[in-house]
Protein backbone atom coordinates (compact mmCIF):
# COMPACT_ATOMS: atom_id res chain seq x y z
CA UNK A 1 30.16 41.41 -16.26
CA UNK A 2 27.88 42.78 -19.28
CA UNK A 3 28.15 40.98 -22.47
CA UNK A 4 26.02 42.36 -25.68
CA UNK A 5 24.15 39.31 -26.16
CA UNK A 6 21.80 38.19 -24.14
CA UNK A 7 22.71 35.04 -22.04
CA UNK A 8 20.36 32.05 -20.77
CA UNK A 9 21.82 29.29 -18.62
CA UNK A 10 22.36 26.24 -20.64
CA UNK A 11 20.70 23.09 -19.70
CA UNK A 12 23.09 20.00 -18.16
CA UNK A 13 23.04 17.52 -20.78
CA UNK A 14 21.06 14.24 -19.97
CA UNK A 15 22.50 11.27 -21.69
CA UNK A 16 20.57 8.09 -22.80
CA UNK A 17 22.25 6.27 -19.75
CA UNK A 18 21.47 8.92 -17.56
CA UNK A 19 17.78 9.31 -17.74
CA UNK A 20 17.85 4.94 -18.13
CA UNK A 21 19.85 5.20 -14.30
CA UNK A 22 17.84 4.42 -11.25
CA UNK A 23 17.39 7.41 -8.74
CA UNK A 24 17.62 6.79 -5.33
CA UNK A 25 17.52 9.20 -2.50
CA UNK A 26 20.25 8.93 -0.91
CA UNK A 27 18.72 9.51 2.76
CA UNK A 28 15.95 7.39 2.52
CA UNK A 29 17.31 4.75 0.20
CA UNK A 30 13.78 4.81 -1.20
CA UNK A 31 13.76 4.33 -5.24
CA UNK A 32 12.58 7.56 -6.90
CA UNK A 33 10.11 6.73 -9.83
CA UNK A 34 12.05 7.93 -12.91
CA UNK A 35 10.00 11.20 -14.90
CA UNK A 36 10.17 9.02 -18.27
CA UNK A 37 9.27 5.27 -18.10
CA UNK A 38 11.99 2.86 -19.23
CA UNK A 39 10.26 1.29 -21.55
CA UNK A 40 9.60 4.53 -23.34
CA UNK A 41 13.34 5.18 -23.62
CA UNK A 42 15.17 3.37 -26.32
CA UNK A 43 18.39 1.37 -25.83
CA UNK A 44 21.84 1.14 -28.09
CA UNK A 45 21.78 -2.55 -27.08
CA UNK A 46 18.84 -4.96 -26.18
CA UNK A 47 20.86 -7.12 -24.08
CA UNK A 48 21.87 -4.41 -21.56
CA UNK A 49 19.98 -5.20 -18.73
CA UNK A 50 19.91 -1.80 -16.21
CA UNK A 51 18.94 -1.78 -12.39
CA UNK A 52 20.90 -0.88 -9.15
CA UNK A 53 24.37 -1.23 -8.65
CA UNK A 54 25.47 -4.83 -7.48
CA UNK A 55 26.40 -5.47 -3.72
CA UNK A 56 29.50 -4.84 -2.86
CA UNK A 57 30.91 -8.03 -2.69
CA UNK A 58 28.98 -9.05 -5.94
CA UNK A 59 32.13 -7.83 -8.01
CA UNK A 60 29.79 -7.09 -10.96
CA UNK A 61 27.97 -10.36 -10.77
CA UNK A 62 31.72 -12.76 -11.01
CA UNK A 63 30.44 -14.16 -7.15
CA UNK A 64 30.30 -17.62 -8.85
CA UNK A 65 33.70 -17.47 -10.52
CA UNK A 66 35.66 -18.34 -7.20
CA UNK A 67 38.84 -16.88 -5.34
CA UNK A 68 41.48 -15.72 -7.40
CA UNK A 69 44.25 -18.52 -7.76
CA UNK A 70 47.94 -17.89 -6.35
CA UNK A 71 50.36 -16.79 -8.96
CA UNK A 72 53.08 -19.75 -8.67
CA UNK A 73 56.10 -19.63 -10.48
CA UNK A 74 56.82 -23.23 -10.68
CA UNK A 75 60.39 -22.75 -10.08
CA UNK A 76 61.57 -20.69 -13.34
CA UNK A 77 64.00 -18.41 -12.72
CA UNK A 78 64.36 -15.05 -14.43
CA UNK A 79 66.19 -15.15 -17.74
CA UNK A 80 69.59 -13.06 -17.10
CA UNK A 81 71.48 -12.22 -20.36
CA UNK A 82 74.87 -12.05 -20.39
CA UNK A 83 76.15 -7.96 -20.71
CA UNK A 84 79.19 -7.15 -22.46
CA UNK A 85 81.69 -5.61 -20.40
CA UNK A 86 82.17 -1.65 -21.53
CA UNK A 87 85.32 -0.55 -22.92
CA UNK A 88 87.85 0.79 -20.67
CA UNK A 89 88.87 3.53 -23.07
CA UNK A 90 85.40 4.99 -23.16
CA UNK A 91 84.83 5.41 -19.50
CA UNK A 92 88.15 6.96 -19.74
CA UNK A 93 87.42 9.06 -22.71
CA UNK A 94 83.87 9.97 -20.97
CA UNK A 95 86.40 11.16 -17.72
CA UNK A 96 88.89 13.34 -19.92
CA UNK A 97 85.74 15.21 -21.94
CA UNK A 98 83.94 15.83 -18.82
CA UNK A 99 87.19 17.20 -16.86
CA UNK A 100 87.82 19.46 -19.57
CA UNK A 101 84.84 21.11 -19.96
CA UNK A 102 85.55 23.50 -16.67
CA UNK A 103 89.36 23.41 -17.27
CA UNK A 104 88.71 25.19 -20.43
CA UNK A 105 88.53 28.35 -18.97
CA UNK A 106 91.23 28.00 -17.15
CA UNK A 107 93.87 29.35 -18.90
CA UNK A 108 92.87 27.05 -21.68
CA UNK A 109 94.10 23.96 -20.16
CA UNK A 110 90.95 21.93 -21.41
CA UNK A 111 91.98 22.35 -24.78
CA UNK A 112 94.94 19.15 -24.12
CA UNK A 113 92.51 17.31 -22.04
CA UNK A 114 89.75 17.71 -25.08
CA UNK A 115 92.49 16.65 -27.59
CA UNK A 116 92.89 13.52 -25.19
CA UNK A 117 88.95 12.97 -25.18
CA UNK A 118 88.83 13.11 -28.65
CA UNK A 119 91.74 10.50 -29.41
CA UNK A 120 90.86 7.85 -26.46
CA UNK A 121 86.62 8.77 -27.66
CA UNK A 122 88.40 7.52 -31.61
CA UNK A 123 90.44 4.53 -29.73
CA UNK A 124 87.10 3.40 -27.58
CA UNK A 125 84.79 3.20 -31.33
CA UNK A 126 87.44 1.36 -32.76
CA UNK A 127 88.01 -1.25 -30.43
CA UNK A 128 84.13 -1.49 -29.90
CA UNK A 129 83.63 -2.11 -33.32
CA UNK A 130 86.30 -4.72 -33.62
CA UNK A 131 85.79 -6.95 -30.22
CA UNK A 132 82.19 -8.28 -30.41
CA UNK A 133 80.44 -8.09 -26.72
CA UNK A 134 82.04 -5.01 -26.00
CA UNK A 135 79.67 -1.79 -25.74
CA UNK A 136 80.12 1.61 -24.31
CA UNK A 137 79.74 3.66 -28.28
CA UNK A 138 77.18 6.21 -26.75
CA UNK A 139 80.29 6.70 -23.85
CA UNK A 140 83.02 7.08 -26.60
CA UNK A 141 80.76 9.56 -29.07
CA UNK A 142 80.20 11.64 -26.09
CA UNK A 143 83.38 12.31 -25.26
CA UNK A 144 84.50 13.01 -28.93
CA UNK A 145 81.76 15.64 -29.06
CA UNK A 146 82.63 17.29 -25.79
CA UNK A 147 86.22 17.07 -26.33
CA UNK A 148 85.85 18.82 -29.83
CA UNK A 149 83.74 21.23 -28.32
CA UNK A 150 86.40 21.39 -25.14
CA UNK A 151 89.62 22.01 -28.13
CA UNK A 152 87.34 24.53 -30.19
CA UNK A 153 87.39 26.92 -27.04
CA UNK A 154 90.08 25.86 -25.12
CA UNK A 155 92.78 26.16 -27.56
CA UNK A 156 92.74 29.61 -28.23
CA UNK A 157 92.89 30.89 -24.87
CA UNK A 158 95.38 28.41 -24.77
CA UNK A 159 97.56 30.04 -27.27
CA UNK A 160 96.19 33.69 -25.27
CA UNK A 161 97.42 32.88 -22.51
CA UNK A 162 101.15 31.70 -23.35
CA UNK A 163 100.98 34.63 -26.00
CA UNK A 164 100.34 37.17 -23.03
CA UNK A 165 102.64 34.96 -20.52
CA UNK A 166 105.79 35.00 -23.27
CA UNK A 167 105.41 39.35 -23.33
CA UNK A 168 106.24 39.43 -19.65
């Protein structure tokens, strides 16, 4: 490729901790004298001591710390909170929104079931709000929105389809 500028290759970038690391080759496992002394190279911090990379064993000079104690549990047991049961009518509600949604466009029949969603969805946040313990409001909101969605569609084609059905 020909570019309009002149290009140079552009020199790997040698880090203070890079030209402070020990070089070893790696067939020989002789040390390599470093091209800078490391005395002549300055440090961020004066208590950083560098030099080869500990045995492997060593685990980076924490030999005299010891095995690592067992993890007891002493006989506590997990910490179960009590969950409030869900309410009936959502599940239900959640059941009549998602039936509807293919029913829709069949003939329109969705439409009722959506109408159902919606009022059971309505029933579900009331009696949620009013029993405490009870949960299941994402359930009930769900269905309200997919039933509205299911009665928005499905009622028209409803009203199509008995339209077309009363002609004949």
């Amino acid at each position: 490729m020909r570019t309009d500028q002149v290009t140079r290759p552009i020199a790997p970038a040698v880090t203070d901790r890079h030209a402070r690391w020990p070089q070893v080759n790696d067939l020989v496992d002789e040390p390599v004298e470093p091209e800078t002394p490391l005395s002549e190279i300055p440090s961020a911090r004066s208590d950083v001591v560098d030099g080869p990379l500990p045995p492997i064993g060593d685990l980076w000079g924490r030999a005299e710390l010891g095995p690592i104690p067992e993890l007891r549990t002493s006989g506590v047991e997990p910490v179960a909170y009590p969950r409030g049961r869900t309410a009936p009518a959502a599940t239900a509600a959640v059941v009549c929104g998602v039936a509807s949604v293919p029913l829709t466009l069949a003939l329109g029949i969705g439409g009722l079931l959506g109408i159902l969603a919606i009022i059971m969805g309505v029933t579900a946040v009331r009696t949620i709000r009013r029993t405490p313990g009870m949960r299941g409001t994402p359930r009930a909101l769900a269905s309200i929105v997919i039933g509205t969605g299911s009665a928005l569609v499905g009622l028209p084609i409803l009203a199509l389809a008995l339209m077309v059905g009363s002609l004949l």
